[in-house]
Protein backbone atom coordinates (compact mmCIF):
# COMPACT_ATOMS: atom_id res chain seq x y z
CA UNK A 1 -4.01 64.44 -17.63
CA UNK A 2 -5.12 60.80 -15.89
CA UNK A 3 -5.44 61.23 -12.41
CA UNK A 4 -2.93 58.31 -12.04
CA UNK A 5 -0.20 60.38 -13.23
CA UNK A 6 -1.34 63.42 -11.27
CA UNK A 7 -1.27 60.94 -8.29
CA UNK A 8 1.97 59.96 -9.29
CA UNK A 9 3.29 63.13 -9.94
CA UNK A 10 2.94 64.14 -6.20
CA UNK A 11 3.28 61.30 -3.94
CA UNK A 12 6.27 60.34 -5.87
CA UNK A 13 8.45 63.71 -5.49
CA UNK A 14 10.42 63.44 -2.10
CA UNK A 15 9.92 67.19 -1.46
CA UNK A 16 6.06 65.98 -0.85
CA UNK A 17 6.99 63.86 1.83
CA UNK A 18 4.81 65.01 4.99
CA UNK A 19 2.58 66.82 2.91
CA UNK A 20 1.44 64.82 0.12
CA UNK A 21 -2.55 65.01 1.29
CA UNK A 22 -2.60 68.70 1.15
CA UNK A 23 -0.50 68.95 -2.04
CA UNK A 24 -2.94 66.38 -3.62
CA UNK A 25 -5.60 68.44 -2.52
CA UNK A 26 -4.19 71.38 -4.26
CA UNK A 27 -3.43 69.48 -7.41
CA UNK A 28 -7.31 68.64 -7.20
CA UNK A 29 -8.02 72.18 -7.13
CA UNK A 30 -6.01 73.02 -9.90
CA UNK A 31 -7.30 70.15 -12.16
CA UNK A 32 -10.82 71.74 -11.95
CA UNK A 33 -9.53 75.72 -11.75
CA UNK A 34 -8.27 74.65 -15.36
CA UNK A 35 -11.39 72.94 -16.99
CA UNK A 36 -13.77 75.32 -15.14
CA UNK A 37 -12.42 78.67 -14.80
CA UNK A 38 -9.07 78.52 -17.15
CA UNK A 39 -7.38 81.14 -16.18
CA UNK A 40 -3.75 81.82 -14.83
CA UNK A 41 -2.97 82.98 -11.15
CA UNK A 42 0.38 84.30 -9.61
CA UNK A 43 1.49 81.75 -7.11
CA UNK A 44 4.64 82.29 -5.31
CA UNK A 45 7.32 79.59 -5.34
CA UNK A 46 9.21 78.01 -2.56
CA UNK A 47 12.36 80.25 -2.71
CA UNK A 48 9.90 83.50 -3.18
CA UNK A 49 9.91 83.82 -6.41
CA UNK A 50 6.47 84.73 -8.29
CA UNK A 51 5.41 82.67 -11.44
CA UNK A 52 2.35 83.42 -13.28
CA UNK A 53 0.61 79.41 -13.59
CA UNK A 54 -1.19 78.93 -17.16
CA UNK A 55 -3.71 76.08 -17.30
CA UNK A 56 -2.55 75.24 -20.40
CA UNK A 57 1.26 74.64 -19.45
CA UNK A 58 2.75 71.67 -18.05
CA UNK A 59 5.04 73.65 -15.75
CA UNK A 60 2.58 75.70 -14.47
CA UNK A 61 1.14 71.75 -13.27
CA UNK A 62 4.45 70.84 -11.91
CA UNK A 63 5.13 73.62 -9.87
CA UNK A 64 1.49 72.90 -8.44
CA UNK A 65 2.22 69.37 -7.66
CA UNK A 66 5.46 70.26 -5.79
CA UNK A 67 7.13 73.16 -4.70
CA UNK A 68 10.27 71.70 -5.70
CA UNK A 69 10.03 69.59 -9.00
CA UNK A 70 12.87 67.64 -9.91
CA UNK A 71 13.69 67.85 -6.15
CA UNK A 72 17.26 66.09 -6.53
CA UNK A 73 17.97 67.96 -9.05
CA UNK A 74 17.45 71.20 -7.45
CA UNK A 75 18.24 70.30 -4.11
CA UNK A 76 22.03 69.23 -5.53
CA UNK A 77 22.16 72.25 -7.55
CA UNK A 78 21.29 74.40 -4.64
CA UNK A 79 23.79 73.40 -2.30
CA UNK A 80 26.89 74.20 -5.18
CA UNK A 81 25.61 77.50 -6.47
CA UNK A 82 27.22 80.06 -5.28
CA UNK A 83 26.00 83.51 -4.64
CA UNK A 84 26.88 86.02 -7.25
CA UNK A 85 27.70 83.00 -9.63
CA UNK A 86 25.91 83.29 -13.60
CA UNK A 87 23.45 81.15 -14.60
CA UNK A 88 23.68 80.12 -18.21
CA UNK A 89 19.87 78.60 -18.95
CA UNK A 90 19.43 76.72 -22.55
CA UNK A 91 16.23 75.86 -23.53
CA UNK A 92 14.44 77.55 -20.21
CA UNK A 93 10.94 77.02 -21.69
CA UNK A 94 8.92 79.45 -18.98
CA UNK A 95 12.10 79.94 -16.87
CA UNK A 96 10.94 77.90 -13.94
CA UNK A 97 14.21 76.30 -13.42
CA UNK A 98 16.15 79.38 -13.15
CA UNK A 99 13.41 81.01 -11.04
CA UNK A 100 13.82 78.19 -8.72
CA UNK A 101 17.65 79.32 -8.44
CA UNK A 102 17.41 83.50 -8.26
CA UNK A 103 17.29 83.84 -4.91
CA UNK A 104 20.83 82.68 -4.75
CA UNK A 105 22.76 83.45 -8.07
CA UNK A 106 20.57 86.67 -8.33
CA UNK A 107 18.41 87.58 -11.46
CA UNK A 108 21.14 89.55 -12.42
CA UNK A 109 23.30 86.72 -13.66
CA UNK A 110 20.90 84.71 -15.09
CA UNK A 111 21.19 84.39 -18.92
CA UNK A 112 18.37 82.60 -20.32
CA UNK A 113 17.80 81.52 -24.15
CA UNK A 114 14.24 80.06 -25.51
CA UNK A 115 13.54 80.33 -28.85
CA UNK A 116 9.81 79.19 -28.64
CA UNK A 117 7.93 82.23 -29.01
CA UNK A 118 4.72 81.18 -26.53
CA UNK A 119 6.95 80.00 -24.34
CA UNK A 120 9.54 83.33 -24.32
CA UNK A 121 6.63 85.77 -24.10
CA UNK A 122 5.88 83.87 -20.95
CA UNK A 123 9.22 83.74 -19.63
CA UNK A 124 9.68 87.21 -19.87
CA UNK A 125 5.89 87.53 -18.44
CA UNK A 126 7.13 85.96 -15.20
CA UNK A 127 10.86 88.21 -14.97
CA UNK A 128 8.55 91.11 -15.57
CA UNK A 129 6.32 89.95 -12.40
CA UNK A 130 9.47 89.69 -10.15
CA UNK A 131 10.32 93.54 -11.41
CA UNK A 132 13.32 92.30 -13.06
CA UNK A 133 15.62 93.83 -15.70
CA UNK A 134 14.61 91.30 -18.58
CA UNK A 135 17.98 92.27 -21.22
CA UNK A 136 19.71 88.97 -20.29
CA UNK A 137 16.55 86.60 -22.01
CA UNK A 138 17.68 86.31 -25.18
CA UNK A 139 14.54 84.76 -28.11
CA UNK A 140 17.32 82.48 -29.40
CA UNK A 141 18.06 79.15 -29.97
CA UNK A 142 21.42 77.88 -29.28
CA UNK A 143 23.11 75.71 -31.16
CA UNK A 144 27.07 75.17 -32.67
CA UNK A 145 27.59 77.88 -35.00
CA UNK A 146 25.44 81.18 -35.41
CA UNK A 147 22.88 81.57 -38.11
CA UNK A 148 18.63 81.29 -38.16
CA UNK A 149 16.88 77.80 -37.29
CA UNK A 150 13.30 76.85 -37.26
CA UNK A 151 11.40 76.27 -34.42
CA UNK A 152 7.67 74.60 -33.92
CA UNK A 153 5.40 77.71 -33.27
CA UNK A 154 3.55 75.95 -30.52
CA UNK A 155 0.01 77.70 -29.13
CA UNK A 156 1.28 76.62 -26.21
CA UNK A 157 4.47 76.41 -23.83
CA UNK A 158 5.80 72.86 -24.70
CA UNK A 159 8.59 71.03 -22.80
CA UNK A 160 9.61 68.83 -26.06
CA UNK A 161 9.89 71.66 -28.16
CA UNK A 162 13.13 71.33 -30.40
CA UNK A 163 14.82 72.72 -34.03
CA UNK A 164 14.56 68.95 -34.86
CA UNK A 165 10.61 68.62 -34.48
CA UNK A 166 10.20 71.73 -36.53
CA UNK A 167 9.81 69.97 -39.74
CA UNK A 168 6.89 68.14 -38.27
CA UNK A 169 5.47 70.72 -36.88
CA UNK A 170 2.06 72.79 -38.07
CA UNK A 171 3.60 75.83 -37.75
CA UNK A 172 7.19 76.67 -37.50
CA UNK A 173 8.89 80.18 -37.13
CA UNK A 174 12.50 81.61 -38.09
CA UNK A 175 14.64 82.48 -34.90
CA UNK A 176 18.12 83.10 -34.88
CA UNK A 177 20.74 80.26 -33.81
CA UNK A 178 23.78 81.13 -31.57
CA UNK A 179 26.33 79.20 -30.27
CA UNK A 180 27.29 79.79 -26.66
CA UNK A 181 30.76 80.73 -27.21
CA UNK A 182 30.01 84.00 -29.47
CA UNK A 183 27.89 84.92 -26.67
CA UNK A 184 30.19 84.94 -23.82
CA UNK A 185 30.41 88.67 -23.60
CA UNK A 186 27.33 89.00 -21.85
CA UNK A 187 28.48 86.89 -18.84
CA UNK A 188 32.22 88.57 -19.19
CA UNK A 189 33.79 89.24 -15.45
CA UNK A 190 31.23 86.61 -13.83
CA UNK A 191 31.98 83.11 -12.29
CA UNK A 192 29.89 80.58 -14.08
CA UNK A 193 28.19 78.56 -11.54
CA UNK A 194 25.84 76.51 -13.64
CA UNK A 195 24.97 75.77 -17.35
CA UNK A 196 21.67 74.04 -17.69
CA UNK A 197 20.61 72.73 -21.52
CA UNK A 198 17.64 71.27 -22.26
CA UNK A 199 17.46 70.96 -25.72
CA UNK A 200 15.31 67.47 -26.51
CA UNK A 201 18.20 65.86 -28.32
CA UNK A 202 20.55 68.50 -29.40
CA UNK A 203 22.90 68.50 -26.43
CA UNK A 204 25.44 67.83 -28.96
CA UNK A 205 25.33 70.65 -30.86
CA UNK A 206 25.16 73.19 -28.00
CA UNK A 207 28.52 71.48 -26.46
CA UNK A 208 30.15 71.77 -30.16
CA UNK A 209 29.58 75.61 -29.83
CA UNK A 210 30.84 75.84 -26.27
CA UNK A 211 34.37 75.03 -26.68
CA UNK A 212 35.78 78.32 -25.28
CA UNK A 213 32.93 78.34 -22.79
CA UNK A 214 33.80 74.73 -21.21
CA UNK A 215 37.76 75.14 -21.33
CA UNK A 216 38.30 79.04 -20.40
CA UNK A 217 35.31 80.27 -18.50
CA UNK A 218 34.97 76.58 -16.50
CA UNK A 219 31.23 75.87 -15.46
CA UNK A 220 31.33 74.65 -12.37
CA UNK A 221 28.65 72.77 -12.50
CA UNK A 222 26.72 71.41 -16.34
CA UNK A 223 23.20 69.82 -16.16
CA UNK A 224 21.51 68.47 -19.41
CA UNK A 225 19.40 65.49 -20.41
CA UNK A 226 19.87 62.33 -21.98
CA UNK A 227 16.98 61.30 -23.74
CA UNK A 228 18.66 57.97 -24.79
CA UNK A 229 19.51 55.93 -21.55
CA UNK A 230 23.14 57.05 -22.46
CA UNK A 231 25.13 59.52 -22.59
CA UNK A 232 25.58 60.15 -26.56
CA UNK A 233 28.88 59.26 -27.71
CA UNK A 234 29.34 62.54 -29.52
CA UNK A 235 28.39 64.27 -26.41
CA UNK A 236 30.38 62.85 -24.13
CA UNK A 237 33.73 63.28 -26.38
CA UNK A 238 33.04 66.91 -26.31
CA UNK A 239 32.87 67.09 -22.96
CA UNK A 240 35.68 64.69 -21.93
CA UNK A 241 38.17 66.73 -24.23
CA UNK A 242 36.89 69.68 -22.41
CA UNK A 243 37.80 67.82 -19.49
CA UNK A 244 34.72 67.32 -17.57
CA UNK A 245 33.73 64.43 -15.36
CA UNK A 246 30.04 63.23 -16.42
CA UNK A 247 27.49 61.75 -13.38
CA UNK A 248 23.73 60.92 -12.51
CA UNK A 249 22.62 61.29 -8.51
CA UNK A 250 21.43 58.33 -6.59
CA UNK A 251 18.34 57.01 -5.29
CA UNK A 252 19.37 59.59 -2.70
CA UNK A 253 20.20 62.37 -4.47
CA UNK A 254 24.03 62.26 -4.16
CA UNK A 255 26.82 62.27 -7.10
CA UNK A 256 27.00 58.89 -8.73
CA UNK A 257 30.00 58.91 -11.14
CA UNK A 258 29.15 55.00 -11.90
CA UNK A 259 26.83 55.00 -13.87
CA UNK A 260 25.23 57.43 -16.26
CA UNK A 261 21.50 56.10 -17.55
CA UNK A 262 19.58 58.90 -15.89
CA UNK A 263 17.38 61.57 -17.94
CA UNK A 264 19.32 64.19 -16.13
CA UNK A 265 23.46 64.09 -15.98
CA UNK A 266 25.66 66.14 -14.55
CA UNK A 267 29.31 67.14 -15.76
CA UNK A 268 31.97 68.80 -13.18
CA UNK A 269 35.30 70.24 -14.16
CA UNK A 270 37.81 67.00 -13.62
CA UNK A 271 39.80 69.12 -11.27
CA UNK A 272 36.67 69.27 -9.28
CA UNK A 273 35.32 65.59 -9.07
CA UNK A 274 38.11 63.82 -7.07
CA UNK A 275 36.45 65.81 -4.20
CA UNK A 276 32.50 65.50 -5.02
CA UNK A 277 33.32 61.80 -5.72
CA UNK A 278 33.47 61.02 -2.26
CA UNK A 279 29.80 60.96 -0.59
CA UNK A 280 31.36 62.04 2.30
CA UNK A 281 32.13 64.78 0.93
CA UNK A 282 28.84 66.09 -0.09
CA UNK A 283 26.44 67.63 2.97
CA UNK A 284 22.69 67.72 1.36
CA UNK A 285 19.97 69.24 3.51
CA UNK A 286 16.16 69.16 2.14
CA UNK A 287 14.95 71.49 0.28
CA UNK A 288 12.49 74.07 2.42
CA UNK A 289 9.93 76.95 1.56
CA UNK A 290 11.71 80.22 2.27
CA UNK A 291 8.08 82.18 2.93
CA UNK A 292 4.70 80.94 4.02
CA UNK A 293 1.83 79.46 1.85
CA UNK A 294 1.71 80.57 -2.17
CA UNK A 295 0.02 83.99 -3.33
CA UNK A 296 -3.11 82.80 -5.75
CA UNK A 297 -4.84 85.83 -7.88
């Protein structure tokens, strides 16, 4: 990595702000830890959480950099979830995202699918270090029907990982292919508070196989990514007949139902949006560290 975009990386995330010399200093630290000594440590995350940092993971890097990356993100998703609420997490890679989130939904309602198998050994590597039951991460891709898929068998945990680079890739491995609505069983009784997919492209697909999920169970709050500039038109038929509003946040992190360009949308249950549509509406406090400085091992 180019020390311009490890500069980059932390002055530019707003959770930084006040502290950017000492988190620079840290990212220095971890740029030699992983040419010189290249091995992992437990660091402990800003909501508590433990996550075991590989030198060889991008993450790992990102949760270095910032205690909070994709601040906006997280700080918006923070302030809807609800306690008790299920997390449905598609395409968690290491599980960083819903790590970042346990401390309010509860590791007991997070369901999270990754069907890389570096990256899933690692996920449940880092449930296992919290002491948490790990029968709700599921080795699976998701997808819109059920049957077996291919997946690039990566050496290491890789963010762009996807069924569709598979045929490219050096090696690939069979995992089995779900869609979201045969799976609702596991989340049965529970208020869905947030489904996250990152899939690198195959949004569409996962929405095609959520029907039942979107219309009956009623996310309250979708996140995904748009790797086009656009919301795919595919997509966002899918997710308009399930009735959802789609919407990007603002320079300042708040619900911006104009415009939709942003790497990572939003969708809201229409019934739900007349409110959040109105800034006023929406009270965002920064995001803070719950417990003092991070454990290193």
């Amino acid at each position: 990595m180019s020390v311009r975009l490890v500069f980059n990386s932390v002055w530019r995330n707003p959770g930084n702000r006040g502290r950017r010399l000492g988190r620079l200093g840290r990212a220095v630290r971890w740029q030699v830890r992983k040419r010189v000594a290249r091995t992992a440590k437990v660091i402990q995350l800003a909501n508590g959480m433990r996550f075991k940092a590989y030198p060889d993971c991008v993450v790992s890097s990102a949760l270095v950099y910032s205690e909070w990356p994709e601040y906006w993100e997280l700080r918006f998703v923070r302030q809807l979830l609800q306690p008790g609420e299920a997390i449905i997490d598609v395409g968690a890679n290491v599980g960083h995202i819903s790590l970042l989130l346990a401390d309010i939904a509860g590791p007991e309602n997070i369901f999270a699918f990754e069907p890389t198998p570096i990256s899933f050994r690692r996920l449940v590597e880092n449930w296992t270090l919290n002491g948490w039951d790990t029968t709700r991460l599921f080795p699976c891709a998701v997808g819109g029907a059920n049957g077996s898929a291919r997946m690039p068998d990566t050496a290491r945990p890789e963010t762009t990982n996807s069924i569709s680079a598979a045929s490219v890739a050096a090696r690939s491995v069979e995992v089995r292919l779900a869609s979201l609505d045969s799976l609702r069983h596991h989340w049965s009784g529970r208020r869905v508070g947030l489904l996250k997919v990152d899939v690198e492209g195959s949004e569409r697909e996962v929405f095609a196989g959520a029907g039942a999920l979107l219309r009956e169970d009623r996310p309250r709050l979708v996140l995904f990514e748009s790797l086009g500039g656009a919301v795919e038109e595919e997509t966002a038929a899918l997710l308009a007949g399930a009735r959802y509003a789609v919407f990007q946040l603002d320079d300042a992190g708040r619900p911006s139902f104009g415009r939709c360009d942003a790497q990572n949308l939003f969708a809201i249950p229409e019934e739900d949006a007349r409110h959040l549509s109105d800034a006023r509406n929406v009270s965002l406090r920064p995001l803070k560290r719950k417990r003092p400085s991070p454990l290193e091992h």
